[in-house]
N, C-alpha and C. Protein backbone atom coordinates (compact mmCIF):
# COMPACT_ATOMS: atom_id res chain seq x y z
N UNK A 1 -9.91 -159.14 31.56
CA UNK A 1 -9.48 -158.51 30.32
C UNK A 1 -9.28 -157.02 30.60
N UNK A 2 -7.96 -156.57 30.14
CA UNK A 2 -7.91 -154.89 30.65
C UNK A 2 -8.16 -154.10 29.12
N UNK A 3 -9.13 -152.78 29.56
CA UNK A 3 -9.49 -151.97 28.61
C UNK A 3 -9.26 -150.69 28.92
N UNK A 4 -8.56 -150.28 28.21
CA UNK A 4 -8.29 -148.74 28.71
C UNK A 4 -9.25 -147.61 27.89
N UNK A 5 -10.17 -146.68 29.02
CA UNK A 5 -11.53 -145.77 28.11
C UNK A 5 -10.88 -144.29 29.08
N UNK A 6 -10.59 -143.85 27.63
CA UNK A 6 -10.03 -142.09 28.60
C UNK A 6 -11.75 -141.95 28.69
N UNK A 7 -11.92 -140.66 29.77
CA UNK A 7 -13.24 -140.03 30.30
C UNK A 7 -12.78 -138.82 29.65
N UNK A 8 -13.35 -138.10 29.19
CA UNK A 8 -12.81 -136.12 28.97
C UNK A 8 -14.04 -135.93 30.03
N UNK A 9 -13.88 -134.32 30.60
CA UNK A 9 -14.45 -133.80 31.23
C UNK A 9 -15.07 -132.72 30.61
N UNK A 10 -15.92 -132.06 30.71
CA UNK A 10 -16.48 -131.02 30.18
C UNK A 10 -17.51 -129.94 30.90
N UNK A 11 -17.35 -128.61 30.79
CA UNK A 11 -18.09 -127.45 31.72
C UNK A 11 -19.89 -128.20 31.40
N UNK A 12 -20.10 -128.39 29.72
CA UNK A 12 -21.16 -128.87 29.82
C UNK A 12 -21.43 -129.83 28.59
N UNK A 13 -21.71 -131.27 29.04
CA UNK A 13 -21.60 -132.78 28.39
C UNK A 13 -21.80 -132.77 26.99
N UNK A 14 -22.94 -132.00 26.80
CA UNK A 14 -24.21 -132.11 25.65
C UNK A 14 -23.49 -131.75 24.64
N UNK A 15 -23.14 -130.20 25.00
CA UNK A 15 -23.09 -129.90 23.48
C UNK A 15 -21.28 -130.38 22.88
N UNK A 16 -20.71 -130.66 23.83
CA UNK A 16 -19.25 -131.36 22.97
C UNK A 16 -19.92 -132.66 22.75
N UNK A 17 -20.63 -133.41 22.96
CA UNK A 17 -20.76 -134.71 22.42
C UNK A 17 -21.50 -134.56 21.45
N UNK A 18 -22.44 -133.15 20.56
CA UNK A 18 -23.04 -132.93 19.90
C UNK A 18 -21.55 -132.31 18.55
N UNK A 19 -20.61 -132.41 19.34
CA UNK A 19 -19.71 -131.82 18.39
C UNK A 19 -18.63 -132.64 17.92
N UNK A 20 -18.76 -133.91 18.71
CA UNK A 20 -18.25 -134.99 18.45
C UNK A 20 -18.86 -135.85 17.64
N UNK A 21 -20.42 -135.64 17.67
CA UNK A 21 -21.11 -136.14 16.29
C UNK A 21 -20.69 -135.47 15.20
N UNK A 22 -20.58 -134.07 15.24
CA UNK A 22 -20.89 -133.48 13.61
C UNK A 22 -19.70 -133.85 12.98
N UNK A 23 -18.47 -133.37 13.92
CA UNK A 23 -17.35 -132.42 13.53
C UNK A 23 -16.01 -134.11 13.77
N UNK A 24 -16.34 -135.29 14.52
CA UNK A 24 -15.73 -136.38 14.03
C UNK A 24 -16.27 -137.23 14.18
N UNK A 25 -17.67 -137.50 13.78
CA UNK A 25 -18.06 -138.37 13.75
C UNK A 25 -18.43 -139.51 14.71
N UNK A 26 -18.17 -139.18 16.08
CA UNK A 26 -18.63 -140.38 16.89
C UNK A 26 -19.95 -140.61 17.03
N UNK A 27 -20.17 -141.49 17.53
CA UNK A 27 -21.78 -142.14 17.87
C UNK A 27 -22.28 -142.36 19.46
N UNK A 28 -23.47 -141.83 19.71
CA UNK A 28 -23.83 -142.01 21.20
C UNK A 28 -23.86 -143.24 21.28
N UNK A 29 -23.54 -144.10 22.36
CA UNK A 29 -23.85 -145.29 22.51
C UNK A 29 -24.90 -145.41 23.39
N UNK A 30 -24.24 -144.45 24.68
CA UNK A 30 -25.16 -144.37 25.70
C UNK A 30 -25.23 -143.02 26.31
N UNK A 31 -26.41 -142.54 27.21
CA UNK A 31 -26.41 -141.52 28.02
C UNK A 31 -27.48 -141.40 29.13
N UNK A 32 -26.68 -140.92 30.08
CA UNK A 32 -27.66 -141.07 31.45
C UNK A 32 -27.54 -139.66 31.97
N UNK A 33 -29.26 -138.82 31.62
CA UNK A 33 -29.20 -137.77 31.98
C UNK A 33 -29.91 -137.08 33.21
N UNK A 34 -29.52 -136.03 34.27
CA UNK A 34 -29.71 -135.43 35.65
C UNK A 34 -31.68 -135.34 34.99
N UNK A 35 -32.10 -135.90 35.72
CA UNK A 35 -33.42 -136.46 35.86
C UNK A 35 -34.13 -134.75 36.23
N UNK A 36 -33.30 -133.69 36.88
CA UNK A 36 -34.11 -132.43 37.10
C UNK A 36 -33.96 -131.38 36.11
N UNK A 37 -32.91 -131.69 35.04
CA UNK A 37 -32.68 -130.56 34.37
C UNK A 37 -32.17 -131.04 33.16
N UNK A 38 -31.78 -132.42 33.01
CA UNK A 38 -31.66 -133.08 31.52
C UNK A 38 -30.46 -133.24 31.11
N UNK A 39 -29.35 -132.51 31.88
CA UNK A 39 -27.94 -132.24 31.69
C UNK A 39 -27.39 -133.83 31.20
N UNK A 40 -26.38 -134.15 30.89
CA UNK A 40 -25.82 -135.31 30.46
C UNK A 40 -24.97 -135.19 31.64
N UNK A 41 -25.04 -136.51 32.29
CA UNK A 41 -23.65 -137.00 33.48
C UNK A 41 -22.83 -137.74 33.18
N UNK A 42 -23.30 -138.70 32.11
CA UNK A 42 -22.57 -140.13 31.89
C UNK A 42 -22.89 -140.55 30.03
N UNK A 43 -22.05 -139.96 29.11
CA UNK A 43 -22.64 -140.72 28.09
C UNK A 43 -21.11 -141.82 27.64
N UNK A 44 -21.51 -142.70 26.57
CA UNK A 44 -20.13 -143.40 26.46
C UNK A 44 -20.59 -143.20 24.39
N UNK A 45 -19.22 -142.57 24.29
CA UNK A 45 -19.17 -142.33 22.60
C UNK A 45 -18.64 -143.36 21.81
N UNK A 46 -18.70 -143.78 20.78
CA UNK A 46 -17.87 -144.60 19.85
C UNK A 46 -17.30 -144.06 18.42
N UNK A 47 -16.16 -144.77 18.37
CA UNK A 47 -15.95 -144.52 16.57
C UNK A 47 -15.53 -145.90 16.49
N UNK A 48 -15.71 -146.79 15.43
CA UNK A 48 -15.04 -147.90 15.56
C UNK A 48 -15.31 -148.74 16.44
N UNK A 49 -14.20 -149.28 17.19
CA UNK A 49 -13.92 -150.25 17.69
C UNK A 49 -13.84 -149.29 19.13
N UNK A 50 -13.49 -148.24 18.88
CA UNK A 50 -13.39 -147.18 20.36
C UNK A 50 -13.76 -146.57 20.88
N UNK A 51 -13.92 -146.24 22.44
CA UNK A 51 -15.08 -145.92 22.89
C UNK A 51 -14.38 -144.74 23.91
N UNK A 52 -15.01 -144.08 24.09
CA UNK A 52 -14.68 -142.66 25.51
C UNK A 52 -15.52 -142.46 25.84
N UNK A 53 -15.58 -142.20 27.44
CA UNK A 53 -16.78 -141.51 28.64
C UNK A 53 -16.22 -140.13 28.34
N UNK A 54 -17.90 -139.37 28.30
CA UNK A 54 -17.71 -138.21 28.47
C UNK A 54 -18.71 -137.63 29.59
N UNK A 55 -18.21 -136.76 30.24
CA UNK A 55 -19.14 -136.46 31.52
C UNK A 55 -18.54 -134.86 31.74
N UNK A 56 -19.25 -134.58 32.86
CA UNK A 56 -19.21 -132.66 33.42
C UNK A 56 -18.04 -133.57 34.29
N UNK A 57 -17.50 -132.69 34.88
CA UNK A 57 -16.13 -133.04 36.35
C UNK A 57 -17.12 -133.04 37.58
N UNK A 58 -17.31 -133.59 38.31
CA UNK A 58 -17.83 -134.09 39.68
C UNK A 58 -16.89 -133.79 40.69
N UNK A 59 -17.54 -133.19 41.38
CA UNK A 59 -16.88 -133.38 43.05
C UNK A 59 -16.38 -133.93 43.38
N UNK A 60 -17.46 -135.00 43.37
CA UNK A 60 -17.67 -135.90 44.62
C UNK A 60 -16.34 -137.04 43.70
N UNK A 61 -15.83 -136.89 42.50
CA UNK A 61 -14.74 -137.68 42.44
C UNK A 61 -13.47 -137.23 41.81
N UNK A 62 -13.45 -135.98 42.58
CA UNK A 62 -12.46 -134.99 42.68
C UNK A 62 -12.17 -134.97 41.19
N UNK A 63 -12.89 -134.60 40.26
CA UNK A 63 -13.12 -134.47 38.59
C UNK A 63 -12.98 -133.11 38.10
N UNK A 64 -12.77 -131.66 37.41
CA UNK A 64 -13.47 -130.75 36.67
C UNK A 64 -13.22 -131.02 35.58
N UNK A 65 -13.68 -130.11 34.83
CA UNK A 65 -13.11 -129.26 33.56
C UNK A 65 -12.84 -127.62 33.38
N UNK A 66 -11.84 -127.48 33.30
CA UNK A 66 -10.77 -126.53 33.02
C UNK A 66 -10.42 -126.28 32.17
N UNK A 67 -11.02 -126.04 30.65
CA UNK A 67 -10.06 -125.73 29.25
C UNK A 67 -9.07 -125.00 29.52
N UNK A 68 -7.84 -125.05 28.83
CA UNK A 68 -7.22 -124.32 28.38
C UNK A 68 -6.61 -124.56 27.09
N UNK A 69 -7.23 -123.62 26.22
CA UNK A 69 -6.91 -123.74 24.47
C UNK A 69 -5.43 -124.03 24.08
N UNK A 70 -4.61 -123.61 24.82
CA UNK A 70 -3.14 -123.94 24.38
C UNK A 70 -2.43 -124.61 25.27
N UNK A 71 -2.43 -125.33 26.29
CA UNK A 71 -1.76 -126.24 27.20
C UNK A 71 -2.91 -127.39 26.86
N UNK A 72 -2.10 -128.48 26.84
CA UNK A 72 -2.94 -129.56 27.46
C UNK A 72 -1.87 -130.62 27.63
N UNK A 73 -2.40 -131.58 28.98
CA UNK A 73 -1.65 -132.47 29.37
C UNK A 73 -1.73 -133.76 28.53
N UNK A 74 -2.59 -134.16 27.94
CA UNK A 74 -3.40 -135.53 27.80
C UNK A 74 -3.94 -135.07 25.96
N UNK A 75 -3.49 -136.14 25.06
CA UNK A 75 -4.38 -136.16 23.80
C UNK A 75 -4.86 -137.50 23.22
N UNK A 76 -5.78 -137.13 22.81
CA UNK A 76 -6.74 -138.47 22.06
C UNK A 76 -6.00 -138.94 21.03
N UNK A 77 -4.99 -139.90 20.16
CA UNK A 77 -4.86 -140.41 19.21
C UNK A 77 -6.26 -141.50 18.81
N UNK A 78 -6.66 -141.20 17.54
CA UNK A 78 -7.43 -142.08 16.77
C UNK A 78 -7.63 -142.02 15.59
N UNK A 79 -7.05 -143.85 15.23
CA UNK A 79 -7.30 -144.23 13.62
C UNK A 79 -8.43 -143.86 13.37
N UNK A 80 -8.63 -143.23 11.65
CA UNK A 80 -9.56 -143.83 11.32
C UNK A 80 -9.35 -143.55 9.79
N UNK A 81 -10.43 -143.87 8.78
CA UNK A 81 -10.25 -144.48 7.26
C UNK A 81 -9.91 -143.65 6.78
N UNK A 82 -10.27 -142.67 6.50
CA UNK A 82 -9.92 -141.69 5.53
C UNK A 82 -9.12 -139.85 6.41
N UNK A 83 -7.92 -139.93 6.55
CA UNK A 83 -7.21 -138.47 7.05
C UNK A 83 -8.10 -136.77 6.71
N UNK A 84 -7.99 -137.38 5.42
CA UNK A 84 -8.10 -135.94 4.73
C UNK A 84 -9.73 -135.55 4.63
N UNK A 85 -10.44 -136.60 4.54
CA UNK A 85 -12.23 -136.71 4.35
C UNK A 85 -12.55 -136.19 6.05
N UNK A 86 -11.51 -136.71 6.97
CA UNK A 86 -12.39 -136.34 8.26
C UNK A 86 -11.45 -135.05 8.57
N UNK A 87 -10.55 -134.66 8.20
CA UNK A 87 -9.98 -133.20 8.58
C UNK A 87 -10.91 -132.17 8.17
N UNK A 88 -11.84 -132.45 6.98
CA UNK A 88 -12.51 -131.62 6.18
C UNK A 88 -13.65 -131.53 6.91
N UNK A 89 -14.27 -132.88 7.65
CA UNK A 89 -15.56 -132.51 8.33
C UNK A 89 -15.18 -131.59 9.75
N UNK A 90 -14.03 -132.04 10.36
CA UNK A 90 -14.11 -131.05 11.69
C UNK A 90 -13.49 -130.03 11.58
N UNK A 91 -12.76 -129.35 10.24
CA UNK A 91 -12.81 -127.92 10.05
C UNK A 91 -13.90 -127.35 9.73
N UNK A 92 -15.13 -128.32 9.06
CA UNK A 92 -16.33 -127.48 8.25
C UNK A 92 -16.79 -126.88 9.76
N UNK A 93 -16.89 -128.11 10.74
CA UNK A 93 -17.77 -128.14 12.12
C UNK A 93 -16.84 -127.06 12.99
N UNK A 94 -15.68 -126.30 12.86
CA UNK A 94 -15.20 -125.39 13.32
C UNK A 94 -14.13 -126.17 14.55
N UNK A 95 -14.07 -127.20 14.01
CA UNK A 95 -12.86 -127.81 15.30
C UNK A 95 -11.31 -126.68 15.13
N UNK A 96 -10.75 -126.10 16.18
CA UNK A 96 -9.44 -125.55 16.30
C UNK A 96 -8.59 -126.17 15.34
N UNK A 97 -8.01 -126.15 14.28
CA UNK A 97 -6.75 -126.82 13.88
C UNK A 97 -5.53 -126.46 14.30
N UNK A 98 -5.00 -127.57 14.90
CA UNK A 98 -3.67 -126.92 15.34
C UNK A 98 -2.34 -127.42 13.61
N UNK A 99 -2.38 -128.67 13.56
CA UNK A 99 -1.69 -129.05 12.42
C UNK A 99 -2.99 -129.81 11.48
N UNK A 100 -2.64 -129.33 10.30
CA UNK A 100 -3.11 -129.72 9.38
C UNK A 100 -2.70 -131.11 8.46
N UNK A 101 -3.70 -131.70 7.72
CA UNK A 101 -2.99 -133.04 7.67
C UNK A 101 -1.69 -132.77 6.65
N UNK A 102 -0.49 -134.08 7.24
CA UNK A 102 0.63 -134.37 6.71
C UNK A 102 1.05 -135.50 7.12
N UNK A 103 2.40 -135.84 6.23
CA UNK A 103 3.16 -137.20 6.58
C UNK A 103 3.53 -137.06 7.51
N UNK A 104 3.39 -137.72 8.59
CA UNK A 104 4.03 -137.43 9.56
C UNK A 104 5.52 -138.45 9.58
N UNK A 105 6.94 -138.43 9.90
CA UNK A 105 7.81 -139.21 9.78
C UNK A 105 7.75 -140.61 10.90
N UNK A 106 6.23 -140.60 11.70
CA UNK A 106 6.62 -141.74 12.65
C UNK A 106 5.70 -143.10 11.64
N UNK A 107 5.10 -142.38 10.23
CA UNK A 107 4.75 -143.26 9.05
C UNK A 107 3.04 -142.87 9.02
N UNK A 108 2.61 -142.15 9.76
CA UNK A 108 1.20 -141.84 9.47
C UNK A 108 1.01 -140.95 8.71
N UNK A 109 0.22 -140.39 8.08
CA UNK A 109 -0.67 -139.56 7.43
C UNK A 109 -1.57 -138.75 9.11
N UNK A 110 -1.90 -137.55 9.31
CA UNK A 110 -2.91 -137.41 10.88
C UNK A 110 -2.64 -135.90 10.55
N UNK A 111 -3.62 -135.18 11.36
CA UNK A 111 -4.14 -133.88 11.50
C UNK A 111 -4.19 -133.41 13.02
N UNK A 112 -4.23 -132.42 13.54
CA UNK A 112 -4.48 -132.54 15.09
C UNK A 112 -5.27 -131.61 15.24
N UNK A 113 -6.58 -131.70 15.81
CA UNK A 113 -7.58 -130.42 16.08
C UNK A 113 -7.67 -130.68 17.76
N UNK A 114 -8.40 -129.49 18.27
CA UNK A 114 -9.46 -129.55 19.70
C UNK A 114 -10.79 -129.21 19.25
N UNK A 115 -11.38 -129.70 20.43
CA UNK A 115 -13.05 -129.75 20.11
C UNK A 115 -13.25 -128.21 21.29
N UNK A 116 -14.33 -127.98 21.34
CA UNK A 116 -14.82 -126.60 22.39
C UNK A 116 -14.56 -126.89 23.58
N UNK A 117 -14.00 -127.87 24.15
CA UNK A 117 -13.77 -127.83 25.58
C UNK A 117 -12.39 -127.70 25.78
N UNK A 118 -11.60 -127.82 24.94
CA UNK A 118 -10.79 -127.48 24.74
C UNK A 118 -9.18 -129.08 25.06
N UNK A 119 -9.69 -130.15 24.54
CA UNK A 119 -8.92 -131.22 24.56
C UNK A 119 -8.52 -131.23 23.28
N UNK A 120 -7.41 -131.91 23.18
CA UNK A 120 -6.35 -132.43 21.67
C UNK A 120 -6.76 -133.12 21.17
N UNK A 121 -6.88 -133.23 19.43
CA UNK A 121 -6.94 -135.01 19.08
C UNK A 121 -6.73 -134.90 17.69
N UNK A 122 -5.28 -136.04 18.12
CA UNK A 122 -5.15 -136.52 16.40
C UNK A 122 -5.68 -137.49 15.90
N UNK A 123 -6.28 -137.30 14.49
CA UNK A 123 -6.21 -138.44 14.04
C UNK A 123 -5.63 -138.79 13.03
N UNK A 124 -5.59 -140.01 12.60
CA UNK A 124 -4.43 -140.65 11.60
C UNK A 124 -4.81 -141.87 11.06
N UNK A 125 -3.83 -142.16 10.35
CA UNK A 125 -3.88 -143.08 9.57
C UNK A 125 -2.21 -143.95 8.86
N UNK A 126 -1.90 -145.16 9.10
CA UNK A 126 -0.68 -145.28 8.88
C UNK A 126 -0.86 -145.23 7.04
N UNK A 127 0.77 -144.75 6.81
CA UNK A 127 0.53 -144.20 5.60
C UNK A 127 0.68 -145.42 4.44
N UNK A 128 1.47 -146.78 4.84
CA UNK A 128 0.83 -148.02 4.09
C UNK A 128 -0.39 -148.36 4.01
N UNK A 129 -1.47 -148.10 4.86
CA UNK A 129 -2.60 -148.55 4.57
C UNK A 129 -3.77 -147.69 3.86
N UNK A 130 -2.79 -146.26 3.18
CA UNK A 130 -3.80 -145.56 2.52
C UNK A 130 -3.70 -145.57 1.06
């Protein structure tokens, strides 16, 4: 069965996955932390039905993290129930807004913020099902 789980990278694990709780809501599922200093290496987040690894960039598998606030190669699309209820929590939580929610013409309703490490993510909602 093929599953596709983006990884984001991050300078340091903890506190974006602490900002992925407040500011959209995901849930730890799991986390496996550096046994000398507590750091997070490996946690796996959920919303839904969907899940992302989040970890620091590793060496040893030719990994970093590199923000840069206004380029990015790669963005997160994700449904979820309500557009406008979760735009409101990750502006309260200080997420970047780049677009604010609107119709979008490909039929969604979606917003697009970054979190502190500096990755994209819209989320949405198709606009029949709101």
């Amino acid at each position: 069965m093929a599953q596709i789980i983006p990884y984001l990278y991050y300078e340091d694990a903890g506190p974006a996955i602490d900002f992925m709780q407040s500011a959209f809501g995901f849930e730890v599922e799991s986390a496996l932390t550096h046994p000398d200093n507590g750091k997070v290496l490996h946690a796996e987040v959920r919303t839904g039905t969907g899940v992302i690894f989040v970890g620091p960039g590793m060496e040893a598998f030719g990994t970093r993290a590199e923000p840069d606030p206004e380029q990015v190669s790669t963005m997160i699309y994700v449904f979820v129930e309500d557009v406008d209820a979760h735009f409101a929590r990750a502006q309260a939580e200080g997420a970047r807004i780049w677009q604010e929610p609107h119709d979008h013409l490909g039929g969604n309703r979606q917003y697009t913020a970054s979190d502190p490490g500096g990755h994209r993510w819209t989320f949405a909602r198709p606009i029949e099902a709101a």
